[in-house]
Protein backbone atom coordinates (compact mmCIF):
# COMPACT_ATOMS: atom_id res chain seq x y z
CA UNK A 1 -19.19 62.00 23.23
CA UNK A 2 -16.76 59.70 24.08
CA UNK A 3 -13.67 58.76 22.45
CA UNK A 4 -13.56 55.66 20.71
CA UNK A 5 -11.24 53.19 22.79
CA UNK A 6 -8.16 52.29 20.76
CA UNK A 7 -8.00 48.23 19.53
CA UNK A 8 -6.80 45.56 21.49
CA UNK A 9 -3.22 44.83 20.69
CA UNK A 10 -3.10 40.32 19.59
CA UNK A 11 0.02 40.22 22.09
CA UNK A 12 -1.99 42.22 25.00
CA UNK A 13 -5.17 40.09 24.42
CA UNK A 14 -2.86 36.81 24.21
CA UNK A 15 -1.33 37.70 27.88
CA UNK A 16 -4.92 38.51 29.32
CA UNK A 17 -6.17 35.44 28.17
CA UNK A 18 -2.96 33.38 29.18
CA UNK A 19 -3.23 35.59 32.90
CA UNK A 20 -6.49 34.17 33.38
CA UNK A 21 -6.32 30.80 32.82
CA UNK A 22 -6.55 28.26 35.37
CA UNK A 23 -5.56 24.68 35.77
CA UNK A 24 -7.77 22.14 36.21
CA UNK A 25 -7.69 20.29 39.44
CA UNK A 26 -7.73 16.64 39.18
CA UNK A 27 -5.19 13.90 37.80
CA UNK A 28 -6.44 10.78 36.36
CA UNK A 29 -4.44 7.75 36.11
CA UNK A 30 -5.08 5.98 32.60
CA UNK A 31 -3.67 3.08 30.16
CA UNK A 32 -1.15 3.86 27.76
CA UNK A 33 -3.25 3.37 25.17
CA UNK A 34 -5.83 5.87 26.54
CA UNK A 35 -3.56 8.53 27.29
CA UNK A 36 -3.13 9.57 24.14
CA UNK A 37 -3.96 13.55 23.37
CA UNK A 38 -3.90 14.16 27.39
CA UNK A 39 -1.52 16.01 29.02
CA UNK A 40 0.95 14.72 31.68
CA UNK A 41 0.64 15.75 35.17
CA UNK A 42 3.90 13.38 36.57
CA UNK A 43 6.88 13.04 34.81
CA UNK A 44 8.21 9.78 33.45
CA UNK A 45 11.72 8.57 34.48
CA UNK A 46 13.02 5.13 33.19
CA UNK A 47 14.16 2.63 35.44
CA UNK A 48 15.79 1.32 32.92
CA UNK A 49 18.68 2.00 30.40
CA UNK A 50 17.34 1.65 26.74
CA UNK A 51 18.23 -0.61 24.65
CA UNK A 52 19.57 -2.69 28.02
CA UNK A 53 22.38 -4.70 26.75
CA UNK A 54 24.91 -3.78 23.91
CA UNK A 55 23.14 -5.22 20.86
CA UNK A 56 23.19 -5.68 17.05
CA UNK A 57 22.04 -3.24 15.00
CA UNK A 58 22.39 -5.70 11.69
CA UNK A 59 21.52 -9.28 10.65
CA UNK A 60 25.26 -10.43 10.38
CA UNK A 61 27.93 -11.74 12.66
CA UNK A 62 29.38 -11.18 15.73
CA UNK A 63 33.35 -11.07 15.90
CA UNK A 64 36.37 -10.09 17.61
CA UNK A 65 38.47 -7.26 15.71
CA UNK A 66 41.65 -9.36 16.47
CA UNK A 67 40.27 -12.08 14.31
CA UNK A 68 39.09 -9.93 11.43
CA UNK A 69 42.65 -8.13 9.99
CA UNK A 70 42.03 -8.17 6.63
CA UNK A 71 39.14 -9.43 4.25
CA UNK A 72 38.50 -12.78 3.49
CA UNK A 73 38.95 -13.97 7.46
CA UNK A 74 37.36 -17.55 8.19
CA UNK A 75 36.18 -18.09 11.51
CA UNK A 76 34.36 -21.02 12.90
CA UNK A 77 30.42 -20.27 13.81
CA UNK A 78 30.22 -21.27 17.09
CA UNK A 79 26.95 -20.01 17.87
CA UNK A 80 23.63 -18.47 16.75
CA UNK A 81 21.89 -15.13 18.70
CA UNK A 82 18.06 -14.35 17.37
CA UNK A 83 16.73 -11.51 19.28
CA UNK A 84 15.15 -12.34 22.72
CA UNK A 85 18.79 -14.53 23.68
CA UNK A 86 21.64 -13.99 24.84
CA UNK A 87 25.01 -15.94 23.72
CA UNK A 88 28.22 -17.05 25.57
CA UNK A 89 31.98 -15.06 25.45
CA UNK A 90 32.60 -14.94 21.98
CA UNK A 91 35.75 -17.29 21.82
CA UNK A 92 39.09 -15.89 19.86
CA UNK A 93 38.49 -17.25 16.17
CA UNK A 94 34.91 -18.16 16.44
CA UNK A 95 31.96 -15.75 15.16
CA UNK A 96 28.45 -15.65 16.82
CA UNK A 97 25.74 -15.91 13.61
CA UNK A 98 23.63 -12.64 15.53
CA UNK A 99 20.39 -10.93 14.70
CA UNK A 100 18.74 -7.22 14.56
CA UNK A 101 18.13 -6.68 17.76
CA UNK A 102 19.92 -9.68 19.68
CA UNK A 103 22.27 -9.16 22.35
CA UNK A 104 26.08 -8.74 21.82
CA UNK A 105 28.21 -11.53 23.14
CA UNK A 106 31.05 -10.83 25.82
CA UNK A 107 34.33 -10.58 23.71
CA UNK A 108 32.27 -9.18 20.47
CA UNK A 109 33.50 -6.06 19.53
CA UNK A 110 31.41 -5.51 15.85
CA UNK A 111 28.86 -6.50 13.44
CA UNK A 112 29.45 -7.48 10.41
CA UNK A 113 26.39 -7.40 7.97
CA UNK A 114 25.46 -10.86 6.60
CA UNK A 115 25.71 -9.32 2.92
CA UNK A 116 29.36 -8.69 3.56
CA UNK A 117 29.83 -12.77 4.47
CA UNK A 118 30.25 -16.04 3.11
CA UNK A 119 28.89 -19.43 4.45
CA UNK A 120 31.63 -22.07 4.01
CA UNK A 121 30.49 -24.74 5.63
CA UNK A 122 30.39 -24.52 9.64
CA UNK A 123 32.75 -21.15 8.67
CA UNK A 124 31.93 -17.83 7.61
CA UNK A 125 34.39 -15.94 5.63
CA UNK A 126 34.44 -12.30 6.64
CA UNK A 127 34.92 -10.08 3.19
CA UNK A 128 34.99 -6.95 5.38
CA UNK A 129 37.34 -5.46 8.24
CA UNK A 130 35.27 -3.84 10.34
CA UNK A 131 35.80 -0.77 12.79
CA UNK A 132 35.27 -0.62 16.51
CA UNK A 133 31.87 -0.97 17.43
CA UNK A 134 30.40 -1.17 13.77
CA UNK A 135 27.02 -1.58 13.93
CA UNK A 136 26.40 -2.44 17.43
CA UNK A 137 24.12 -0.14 20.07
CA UNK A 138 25.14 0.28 22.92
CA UNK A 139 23.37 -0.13 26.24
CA UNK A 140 21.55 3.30 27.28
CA UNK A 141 22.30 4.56 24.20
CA UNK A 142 18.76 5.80 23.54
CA UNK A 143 17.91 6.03 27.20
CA UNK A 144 19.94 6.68 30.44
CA UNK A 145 18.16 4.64 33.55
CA UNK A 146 16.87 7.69 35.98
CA UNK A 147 16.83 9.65 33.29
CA UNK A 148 13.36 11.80 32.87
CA UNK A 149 11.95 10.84 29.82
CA UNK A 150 8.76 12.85 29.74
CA UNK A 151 8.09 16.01 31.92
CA UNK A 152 5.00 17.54 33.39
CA UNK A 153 3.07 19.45 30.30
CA UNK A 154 3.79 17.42 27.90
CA UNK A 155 0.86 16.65 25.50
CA UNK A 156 0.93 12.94 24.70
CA UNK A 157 0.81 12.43 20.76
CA UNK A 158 1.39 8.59 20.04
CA UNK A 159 5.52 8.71 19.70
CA UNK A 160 5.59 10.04 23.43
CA UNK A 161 2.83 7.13 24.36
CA UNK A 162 5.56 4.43 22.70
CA UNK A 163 8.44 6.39 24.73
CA UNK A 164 6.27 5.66 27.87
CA UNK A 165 6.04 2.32 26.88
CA UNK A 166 9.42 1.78 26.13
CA UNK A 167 10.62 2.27 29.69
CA UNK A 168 8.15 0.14 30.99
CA UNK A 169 5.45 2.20 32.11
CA UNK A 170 1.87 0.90 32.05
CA UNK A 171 -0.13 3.69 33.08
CA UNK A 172 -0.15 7.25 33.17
CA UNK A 173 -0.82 10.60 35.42
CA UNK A 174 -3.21 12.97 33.54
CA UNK A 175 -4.78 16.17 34.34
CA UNK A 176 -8.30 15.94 34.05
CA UNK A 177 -9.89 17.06 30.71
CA UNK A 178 -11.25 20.22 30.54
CA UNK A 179 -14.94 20.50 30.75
CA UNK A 180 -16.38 23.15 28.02
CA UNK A 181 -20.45 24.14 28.04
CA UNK A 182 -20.96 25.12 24.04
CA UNK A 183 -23.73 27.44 23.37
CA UNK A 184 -25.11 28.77 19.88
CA UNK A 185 -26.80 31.63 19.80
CA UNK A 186 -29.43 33.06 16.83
CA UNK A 187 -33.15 32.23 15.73
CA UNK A 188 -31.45 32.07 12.38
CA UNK A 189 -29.33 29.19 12.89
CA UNK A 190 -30.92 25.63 11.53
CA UNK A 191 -29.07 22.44 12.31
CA UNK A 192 -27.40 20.23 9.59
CA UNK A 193 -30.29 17.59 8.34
CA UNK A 194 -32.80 20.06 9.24
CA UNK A 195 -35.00 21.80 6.86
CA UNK A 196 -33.78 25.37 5.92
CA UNK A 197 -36.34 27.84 5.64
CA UNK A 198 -36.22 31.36 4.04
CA UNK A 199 -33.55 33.78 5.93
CA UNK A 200 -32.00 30.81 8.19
CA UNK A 201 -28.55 29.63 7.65
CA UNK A 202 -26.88 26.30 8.61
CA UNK A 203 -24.74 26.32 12.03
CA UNK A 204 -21.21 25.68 11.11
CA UNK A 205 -19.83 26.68 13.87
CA UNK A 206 -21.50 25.13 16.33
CA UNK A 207 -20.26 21.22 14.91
CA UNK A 208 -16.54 23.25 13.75
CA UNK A 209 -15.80 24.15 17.60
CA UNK A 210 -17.62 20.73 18.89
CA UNK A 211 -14.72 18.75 16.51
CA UNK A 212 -11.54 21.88 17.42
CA UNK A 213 -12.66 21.01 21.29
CA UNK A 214 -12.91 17.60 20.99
CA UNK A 215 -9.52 17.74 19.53
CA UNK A 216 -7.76 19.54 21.97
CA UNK A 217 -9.16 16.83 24.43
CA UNK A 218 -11.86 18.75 26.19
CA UNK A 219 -14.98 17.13 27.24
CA UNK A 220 -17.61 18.83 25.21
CA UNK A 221 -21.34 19.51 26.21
CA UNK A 222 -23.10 20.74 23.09
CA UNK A 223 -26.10 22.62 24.66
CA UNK A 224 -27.68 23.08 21.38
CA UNK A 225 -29.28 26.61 20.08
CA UNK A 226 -30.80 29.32 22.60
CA UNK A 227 -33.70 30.51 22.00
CA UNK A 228 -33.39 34.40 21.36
CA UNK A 229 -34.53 35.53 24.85
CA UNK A 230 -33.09 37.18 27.52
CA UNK A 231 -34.31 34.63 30.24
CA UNK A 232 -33.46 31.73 28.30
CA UNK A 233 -29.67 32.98 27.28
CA UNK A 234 -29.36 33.61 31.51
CA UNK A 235 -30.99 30.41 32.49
CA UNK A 236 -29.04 28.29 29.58
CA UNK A 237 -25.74 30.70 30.82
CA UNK A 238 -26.34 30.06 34.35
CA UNK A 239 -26.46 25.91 34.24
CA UNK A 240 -23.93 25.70 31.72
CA UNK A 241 -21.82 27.91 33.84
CA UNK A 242 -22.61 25.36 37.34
CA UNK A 243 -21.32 22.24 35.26
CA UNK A 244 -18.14 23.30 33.25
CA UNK A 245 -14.75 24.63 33.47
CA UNK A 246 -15.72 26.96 30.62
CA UNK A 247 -18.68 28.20 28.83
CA UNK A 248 -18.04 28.98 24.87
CA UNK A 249 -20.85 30.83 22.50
CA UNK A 250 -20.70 32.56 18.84
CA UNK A 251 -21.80 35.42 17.89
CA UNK A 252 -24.64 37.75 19.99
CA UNK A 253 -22.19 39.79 22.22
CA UNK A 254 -23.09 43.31 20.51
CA UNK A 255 -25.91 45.55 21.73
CA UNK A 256 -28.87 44.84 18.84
CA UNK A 257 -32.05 44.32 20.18
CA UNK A 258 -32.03 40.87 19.82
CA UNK A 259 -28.28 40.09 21.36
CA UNK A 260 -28.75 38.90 24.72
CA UNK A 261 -25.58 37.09 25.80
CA UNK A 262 -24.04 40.29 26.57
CA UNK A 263 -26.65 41.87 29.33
CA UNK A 264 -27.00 37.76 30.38
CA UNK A 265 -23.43 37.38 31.68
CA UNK A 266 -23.30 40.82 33.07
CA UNK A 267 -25.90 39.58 34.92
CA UNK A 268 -24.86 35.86 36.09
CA UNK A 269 -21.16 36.85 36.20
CA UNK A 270 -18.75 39.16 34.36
CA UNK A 271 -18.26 40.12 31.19
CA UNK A 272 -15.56 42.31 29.07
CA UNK A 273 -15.70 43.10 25.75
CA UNK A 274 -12.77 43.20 23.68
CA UNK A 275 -11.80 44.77 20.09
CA UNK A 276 -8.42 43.21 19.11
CA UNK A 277 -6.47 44.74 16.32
CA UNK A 278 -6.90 41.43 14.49
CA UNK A 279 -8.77 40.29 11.26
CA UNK A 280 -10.50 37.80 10.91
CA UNK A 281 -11.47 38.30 14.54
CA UNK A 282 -11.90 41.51 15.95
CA UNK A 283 -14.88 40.90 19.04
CA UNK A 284 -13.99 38.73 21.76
CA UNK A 285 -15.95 38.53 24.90
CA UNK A 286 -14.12 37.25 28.05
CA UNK A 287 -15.31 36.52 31.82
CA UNK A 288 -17.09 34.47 34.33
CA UNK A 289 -20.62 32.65 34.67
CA UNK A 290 -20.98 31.65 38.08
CA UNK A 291 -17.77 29.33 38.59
CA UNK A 292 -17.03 29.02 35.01
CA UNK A 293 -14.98 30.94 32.62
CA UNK A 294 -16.49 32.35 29.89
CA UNK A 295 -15.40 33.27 26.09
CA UNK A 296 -17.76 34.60 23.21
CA UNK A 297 -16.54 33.86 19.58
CA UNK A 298 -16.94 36.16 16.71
CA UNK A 299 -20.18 34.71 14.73
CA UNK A 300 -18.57 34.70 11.10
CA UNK A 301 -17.25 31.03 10.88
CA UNK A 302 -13.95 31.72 9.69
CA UNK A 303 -13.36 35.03 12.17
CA UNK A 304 -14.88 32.08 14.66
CA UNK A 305 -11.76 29.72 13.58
CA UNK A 306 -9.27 31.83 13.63
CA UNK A 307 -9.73 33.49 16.57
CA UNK A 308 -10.22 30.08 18.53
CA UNK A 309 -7.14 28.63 16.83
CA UNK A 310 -4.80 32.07 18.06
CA UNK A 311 -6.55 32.81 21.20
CA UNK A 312 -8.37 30.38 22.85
CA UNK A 313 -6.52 26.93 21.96
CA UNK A 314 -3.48 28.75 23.90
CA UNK A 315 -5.91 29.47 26.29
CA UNK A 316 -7.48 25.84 26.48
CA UNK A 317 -3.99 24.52 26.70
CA UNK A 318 -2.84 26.14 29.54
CA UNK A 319 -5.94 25.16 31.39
CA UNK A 320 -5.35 21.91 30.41
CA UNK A 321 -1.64 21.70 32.26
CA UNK A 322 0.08 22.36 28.69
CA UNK A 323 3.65 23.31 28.80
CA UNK A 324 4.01 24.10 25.49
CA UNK A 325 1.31 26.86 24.33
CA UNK A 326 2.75 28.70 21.18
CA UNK A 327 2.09 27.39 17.92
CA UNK A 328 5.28 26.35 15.45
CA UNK A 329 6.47 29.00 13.06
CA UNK A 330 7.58 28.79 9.37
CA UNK A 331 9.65 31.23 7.74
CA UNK A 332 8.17 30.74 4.25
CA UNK A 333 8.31 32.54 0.45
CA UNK A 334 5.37 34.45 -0.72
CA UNK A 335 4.31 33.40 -4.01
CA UNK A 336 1.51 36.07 -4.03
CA UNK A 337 1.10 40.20 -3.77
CA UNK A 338 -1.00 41.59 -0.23
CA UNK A 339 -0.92 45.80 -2.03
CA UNK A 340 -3.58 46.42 -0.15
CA UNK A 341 -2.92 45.10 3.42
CA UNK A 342 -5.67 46.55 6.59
CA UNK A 343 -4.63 48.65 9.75
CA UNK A 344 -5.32 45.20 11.81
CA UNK A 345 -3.06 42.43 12.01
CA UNK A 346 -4.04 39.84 9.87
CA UNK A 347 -4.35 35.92 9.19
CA UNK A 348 -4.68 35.27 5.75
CA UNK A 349 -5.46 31.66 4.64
CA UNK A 350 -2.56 30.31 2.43
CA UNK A 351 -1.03 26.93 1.06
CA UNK A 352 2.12 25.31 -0.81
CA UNK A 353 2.03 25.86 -3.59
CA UNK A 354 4.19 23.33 -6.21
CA UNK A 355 6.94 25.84 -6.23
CA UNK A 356 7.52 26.03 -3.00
CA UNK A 357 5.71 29.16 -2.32
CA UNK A 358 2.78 30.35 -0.39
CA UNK A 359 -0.25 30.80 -2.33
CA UNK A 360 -2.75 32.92 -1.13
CA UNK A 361 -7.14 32.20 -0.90
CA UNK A 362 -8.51 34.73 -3.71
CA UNK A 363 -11.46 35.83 -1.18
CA UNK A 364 -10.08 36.78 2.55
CA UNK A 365 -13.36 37.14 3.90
CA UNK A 366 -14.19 36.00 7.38
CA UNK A 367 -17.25 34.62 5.90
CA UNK A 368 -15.68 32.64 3.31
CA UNK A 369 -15.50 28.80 5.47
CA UNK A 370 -13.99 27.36 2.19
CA UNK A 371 -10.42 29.20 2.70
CA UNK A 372 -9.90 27.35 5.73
CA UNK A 373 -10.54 24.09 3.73
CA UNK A 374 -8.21 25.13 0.99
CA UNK A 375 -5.36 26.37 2.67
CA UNK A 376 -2.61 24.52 4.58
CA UNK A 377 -2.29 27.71 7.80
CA UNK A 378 -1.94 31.21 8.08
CA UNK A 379 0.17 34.10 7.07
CA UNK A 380 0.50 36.04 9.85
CA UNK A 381 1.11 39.49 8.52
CA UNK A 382 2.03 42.56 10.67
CA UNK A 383 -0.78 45.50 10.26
CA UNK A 384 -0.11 47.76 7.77
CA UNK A 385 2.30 45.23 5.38
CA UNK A 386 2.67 45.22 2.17
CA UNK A 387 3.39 40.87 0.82
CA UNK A 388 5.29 40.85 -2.73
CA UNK A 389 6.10 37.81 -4.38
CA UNK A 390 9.41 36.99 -2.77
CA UNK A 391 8.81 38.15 0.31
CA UNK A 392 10.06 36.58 3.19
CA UNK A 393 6.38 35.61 5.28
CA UNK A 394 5.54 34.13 8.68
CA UNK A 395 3.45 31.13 8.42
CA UNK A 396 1.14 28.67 10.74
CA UNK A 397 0.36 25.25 9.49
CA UNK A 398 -2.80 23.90 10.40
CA UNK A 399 -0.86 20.72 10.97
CA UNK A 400 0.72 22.32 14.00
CA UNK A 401 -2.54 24.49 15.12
CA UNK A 402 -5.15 21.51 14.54
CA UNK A 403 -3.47 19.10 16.81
């Protein structure tokens, strides 16, 4: 008999997955506005500085520091800046009545805010000496012209769409979205809406991984439920592998009579079989139908989430022309004991608590979808660990993983 092959280190799988995965070919040139979530495939450089002219960061006035010595100065107004003008050489004992965002006269050398000021008359009196440069911005202070603004990878969330924008640039060069086949597997599985008979179960995960695709801006085909046949999980295999970059199922990888995506991509591609020293998680299938590359999810929903969320958005991203692939890390407090931890690494579903510390999901189970809803990310906690209250714990927000 023979031996029983060790588990699949999370780092080793991670590199596999990360070894494999190809770029798409492909660069679409869109509208700001419908850039957003895409990833950049030219960088950005700004022909321009930002902001372009010195200009005032206050409603107030506009004066010379050798007219303002000491508080109570009067200087004549001799003229008024909203934003969108530009004024004349600010004249010695004159002040320019300026607004938030207006341009800074010639001669100007601060702002002085208007709550600081006195009208008298066609005067101002200035109750405040200001210092060199007091609230004024200076030209390219945000933004050097030539400078690069956004580089290649960069996923476009809406501040980086209103950096585009800010340098002038109408349109943008994006790789081409990722095209992802989604197949669910199981004569059990009943659709939301449907009836549910004796012994079926609704698919969650089939409308979870439809919205964590869709999300990571992948063009989704939901091929709907495969019958539990061995010619229909080829044939279904086989076309969904001829129009995608990737083909995704759930579940049916192991080697019960009735699994038959695991003999079916053997036999219209490639197939290996993984057990990673994770939990929730554990199976992962990874290879090829015809042109396509090809991942099989664990079938217990939350096992299905996590793994997707450590393993295959990195993976995603990378196809996707994604510089940045690692999600953010939190060094956090445990609020909670772990006495009992397993020999795999685990992903335990936590959340702030008020105090500031991580509470921890009573029931760990991968079956359990409800942890997922309750908690804010995952504890990521080394195999064998014991978690006391006061511990020191690694954490992933869902805020940084979901996006």
């Amino acid at each position: 008999m023979s031996a029983k092959k060790p588990l699949l280190p999370f780092e080793e799988a991670l590199d596999k997955l990360l070894a494999a995965a190809r770029r798409v070919k492909g660069v679409d040139r869109l509208p700001l506005w419908e850039a957003v979530g895409r990833v950049l495939a030219e960088p950005v450089v700004s022909a321009i500085d930002v902001p372009p002219l010195d200009n005032s960061a206050m409603d107030g006035y506009a004066v010379r520091l050798a007219d303002v010595t000491a508080p109570g100065a009067r200087l004549a107004i001799a003229q008024r800046i909203p934003a969108g003008n530009v004024g004349h050489t600010l004249a010695p004992g004159t002040a320019a009545r300026i607004f938030t965002g207006a341009p800074v006269p010639p001669g100007a050398d601060a702002v002085v805010m208007q709550e600081l000021c006195e009208h008298a008359g066609e005067d101002v009196m200035i109750n405040h000496v200001p210092k060199p440069g007091e609230h004024i911005r200076r030209a390219a202070e945000d933004i050097a012209a030539g400078a690069e603004v956004l580089a290649v990878g960069t996923r476009l969330r809406p501040q980086a769409i209103g950096m585009a924008a800010s340098v002038g640039a109408a349109q943008l060069a994006v790789y081409r979205r990722l095209s992802v086949g989604l197949l669910s597997t199981g004569s059990e599985l009943v659709q939301p809406g449907e009836p549910l008979p004796p012994g079926a179960i609704y698919n969650s995960n089939r409308a979870m991984l439809v919205a964590l695709l869709e999300g990571l801006g992948c063009q989704v085909e939901d091929l709907g439920n495969v019958p539990d046949t061995l010619a229909d999980t080829r044939k279904a295999l086989r076309k969904a592998g001829a129009l995608h970059d990737l083909v995704i199922t759930t579940g049916g990888v192991s080697v019960g009579e009735e699994d038959h995506v695991k003999p079916a991509v053997e036999a219209e591609g490639e197939l290996g079989l993984w057990n990673i020293a994770i939990k929730p998680g554990k199976p992962l299938a990874f290879g090829k139908v015809g042109n396509a590359d090809f991942i099989g999810l664990p079938g217990n929903p939350v096992a299905a989430f996590a793994t997707f969320l450590m393993l295959v958005r990195p993976f995603i991203l990378k196809c996707q022309g994604a510089s940045a692939l690692a999600p953010r890390r939190l060094t956090l407090t445990a609020g909670f004991e772990w006495t009992k931890p397993g020999p795999r690494r685990e992903f335990l579903r936590a959340r702030y608590g008020a105090d500031g510390c991580l509470e921890l999901f009573p029931n760990q189970s991968s079956a359990v979808l409800t942890s997922t809803l309750w908690g804010d990310g995952l504890v990521d906690n080394p195999a064998g660990q014991v978690i006391r209250a006061g511990d020191a714990v690694s954490f992933l927000p869902f805020a940084d993983l979901l996006e």
